[in-house]
C-alpha atoms as a PDB file:
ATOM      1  CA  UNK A   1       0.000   0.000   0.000  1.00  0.00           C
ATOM      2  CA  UNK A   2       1.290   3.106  -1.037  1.00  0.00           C
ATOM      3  CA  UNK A   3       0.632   6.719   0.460  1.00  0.00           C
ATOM      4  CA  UNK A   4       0.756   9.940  -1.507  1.00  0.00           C
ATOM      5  CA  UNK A   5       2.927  12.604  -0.444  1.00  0.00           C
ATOM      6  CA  UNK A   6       1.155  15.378   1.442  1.00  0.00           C
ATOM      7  CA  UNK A   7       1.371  19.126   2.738  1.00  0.00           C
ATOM      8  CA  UNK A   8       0.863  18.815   6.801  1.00  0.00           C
ATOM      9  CA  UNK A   9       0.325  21.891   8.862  1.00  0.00           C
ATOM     10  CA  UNK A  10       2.358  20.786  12.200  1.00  0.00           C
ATOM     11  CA  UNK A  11       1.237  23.244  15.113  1.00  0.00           C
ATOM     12  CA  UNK A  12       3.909  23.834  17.636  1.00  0.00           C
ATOM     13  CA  UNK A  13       6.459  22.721  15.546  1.00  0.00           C
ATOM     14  CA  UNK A  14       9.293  24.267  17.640  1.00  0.00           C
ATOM     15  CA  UNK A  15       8.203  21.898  20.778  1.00  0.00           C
ATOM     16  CA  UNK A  16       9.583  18.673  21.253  1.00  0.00           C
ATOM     17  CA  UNK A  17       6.861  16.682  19.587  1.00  0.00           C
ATOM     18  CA  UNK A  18       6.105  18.853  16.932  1.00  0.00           C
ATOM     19  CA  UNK A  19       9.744  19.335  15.746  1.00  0.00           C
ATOM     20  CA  UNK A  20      10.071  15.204  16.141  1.00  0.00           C
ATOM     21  CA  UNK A  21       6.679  15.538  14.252  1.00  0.00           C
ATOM     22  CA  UNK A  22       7.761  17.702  11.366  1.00  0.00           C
ATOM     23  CA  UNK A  23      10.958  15.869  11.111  1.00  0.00           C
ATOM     24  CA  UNK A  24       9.646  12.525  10.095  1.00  0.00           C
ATOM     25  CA  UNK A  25       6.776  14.228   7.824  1.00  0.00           C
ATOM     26  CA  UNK A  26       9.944  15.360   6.010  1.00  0.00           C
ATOM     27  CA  UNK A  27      12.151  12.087   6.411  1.00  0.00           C
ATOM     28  CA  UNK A  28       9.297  10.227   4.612  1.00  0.00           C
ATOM     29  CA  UNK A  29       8.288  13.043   1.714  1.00  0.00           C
ATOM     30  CA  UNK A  30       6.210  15.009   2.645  1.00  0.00           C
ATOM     31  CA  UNK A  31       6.320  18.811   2.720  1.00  0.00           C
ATOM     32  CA  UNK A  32       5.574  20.558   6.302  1.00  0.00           C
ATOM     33  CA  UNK A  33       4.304  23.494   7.282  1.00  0.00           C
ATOM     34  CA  UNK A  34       5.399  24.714  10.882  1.00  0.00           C
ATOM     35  CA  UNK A  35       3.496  27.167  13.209  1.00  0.00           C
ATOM     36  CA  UNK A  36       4.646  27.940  16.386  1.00  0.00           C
ATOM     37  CA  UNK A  37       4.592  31.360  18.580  1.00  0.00           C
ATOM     38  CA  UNK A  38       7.837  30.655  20.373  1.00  0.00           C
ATOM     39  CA  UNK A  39       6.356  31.579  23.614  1.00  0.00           C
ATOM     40  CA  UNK A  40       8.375  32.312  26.692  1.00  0.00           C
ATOM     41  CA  UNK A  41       6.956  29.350  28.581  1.00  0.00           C
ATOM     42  CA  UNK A  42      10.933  27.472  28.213  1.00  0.00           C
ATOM     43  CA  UNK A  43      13.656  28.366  27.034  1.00  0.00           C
ATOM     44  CA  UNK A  44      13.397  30.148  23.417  1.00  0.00           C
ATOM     45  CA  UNK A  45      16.429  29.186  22.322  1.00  0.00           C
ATOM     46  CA  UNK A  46      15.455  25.869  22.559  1.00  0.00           C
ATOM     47  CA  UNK A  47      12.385  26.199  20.068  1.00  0.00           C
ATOM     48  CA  UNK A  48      14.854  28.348  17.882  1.00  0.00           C
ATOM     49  CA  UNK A  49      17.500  25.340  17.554  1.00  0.00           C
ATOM     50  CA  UNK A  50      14.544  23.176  16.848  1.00  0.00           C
ATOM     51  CA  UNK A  51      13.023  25.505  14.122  1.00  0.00           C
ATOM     52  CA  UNK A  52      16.864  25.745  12.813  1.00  0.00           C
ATOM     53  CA  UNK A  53      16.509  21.505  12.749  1.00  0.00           C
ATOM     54  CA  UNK A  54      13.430  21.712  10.540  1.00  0.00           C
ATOM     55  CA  UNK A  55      15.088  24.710   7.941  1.00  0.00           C
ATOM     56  CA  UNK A  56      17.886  21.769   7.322  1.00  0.00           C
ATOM     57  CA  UNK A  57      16.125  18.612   6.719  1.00  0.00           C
ATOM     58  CA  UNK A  58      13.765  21.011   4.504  1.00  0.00           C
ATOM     59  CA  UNK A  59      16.541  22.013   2.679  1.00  0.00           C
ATOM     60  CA  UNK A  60      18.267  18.948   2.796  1.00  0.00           C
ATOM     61  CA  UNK A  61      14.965  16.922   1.025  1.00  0.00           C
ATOM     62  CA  UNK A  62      14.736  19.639  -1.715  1.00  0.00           C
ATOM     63  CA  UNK A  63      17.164  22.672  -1.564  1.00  0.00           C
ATOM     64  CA  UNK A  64      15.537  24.208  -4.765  1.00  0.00           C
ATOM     65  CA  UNK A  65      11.890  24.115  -3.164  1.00  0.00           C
ATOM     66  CA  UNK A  66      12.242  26.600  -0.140  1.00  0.00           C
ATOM     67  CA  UNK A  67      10.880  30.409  -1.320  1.00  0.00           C
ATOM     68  CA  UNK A  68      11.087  31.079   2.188  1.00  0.00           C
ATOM     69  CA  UNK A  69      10.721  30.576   5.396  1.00  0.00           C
ATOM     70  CA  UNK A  70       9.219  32.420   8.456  1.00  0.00           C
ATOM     71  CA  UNK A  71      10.914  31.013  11.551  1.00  0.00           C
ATOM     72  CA  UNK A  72       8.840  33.797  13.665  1.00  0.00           C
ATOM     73  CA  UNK A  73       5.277  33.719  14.533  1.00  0.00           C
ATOM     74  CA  UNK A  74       3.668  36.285  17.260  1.00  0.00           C
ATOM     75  CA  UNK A  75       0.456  36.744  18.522  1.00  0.00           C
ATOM     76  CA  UNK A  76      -1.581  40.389  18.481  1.00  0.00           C
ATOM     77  CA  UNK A  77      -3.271  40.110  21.482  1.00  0.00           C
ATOM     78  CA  UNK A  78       0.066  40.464  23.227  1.00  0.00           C
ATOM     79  CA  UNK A  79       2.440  43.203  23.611  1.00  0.00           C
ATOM     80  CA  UNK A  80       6.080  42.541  22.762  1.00  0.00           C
ATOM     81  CA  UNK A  81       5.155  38.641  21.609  1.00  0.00           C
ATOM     82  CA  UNK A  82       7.245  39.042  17.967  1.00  0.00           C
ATOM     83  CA  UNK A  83      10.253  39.605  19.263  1.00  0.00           C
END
């Protein structure tokens, strides 16, 4: 049984499941698209290394099929969220 490739919108793709998620969307072909608000609840820089995880296998599976990407998401309803 075969499965087609598909486009996958992965919420809170720079947490630990998400990015672990995302990562074997890509692994097996299919193309990913991350949200995330990178909220202050742990350490940023943690979600940021993840995010940085996902812009390499992306680019890794097809370098020529990235436009771009938005590693930043914020949220209006609070001030100083998009950092």
């Amino acid at each position: 049984m075969s499965i087609d490739k598909a486009t996958v919108l992965v919420t809170g793709a720079a947490g630990f499941i998400g990015c672990e998620v995302a990562l074997r969307l890509l692994a097996r072909g299919d193309t990913v698209i991350g949200l995330d608000n990178l909220n202050d609840y742990y350490d940023v820089s943690l979600k940021e290394a993840r995010l940085q995880r996902l812009v390499d296998a992306s680019l890794a599976r097809d370098p020529g099929h990235n436009d771009s990407v938005i590693p930043e998401f914020g949220e209006a309803e609070y001030p100083g969220s998009s950092r």
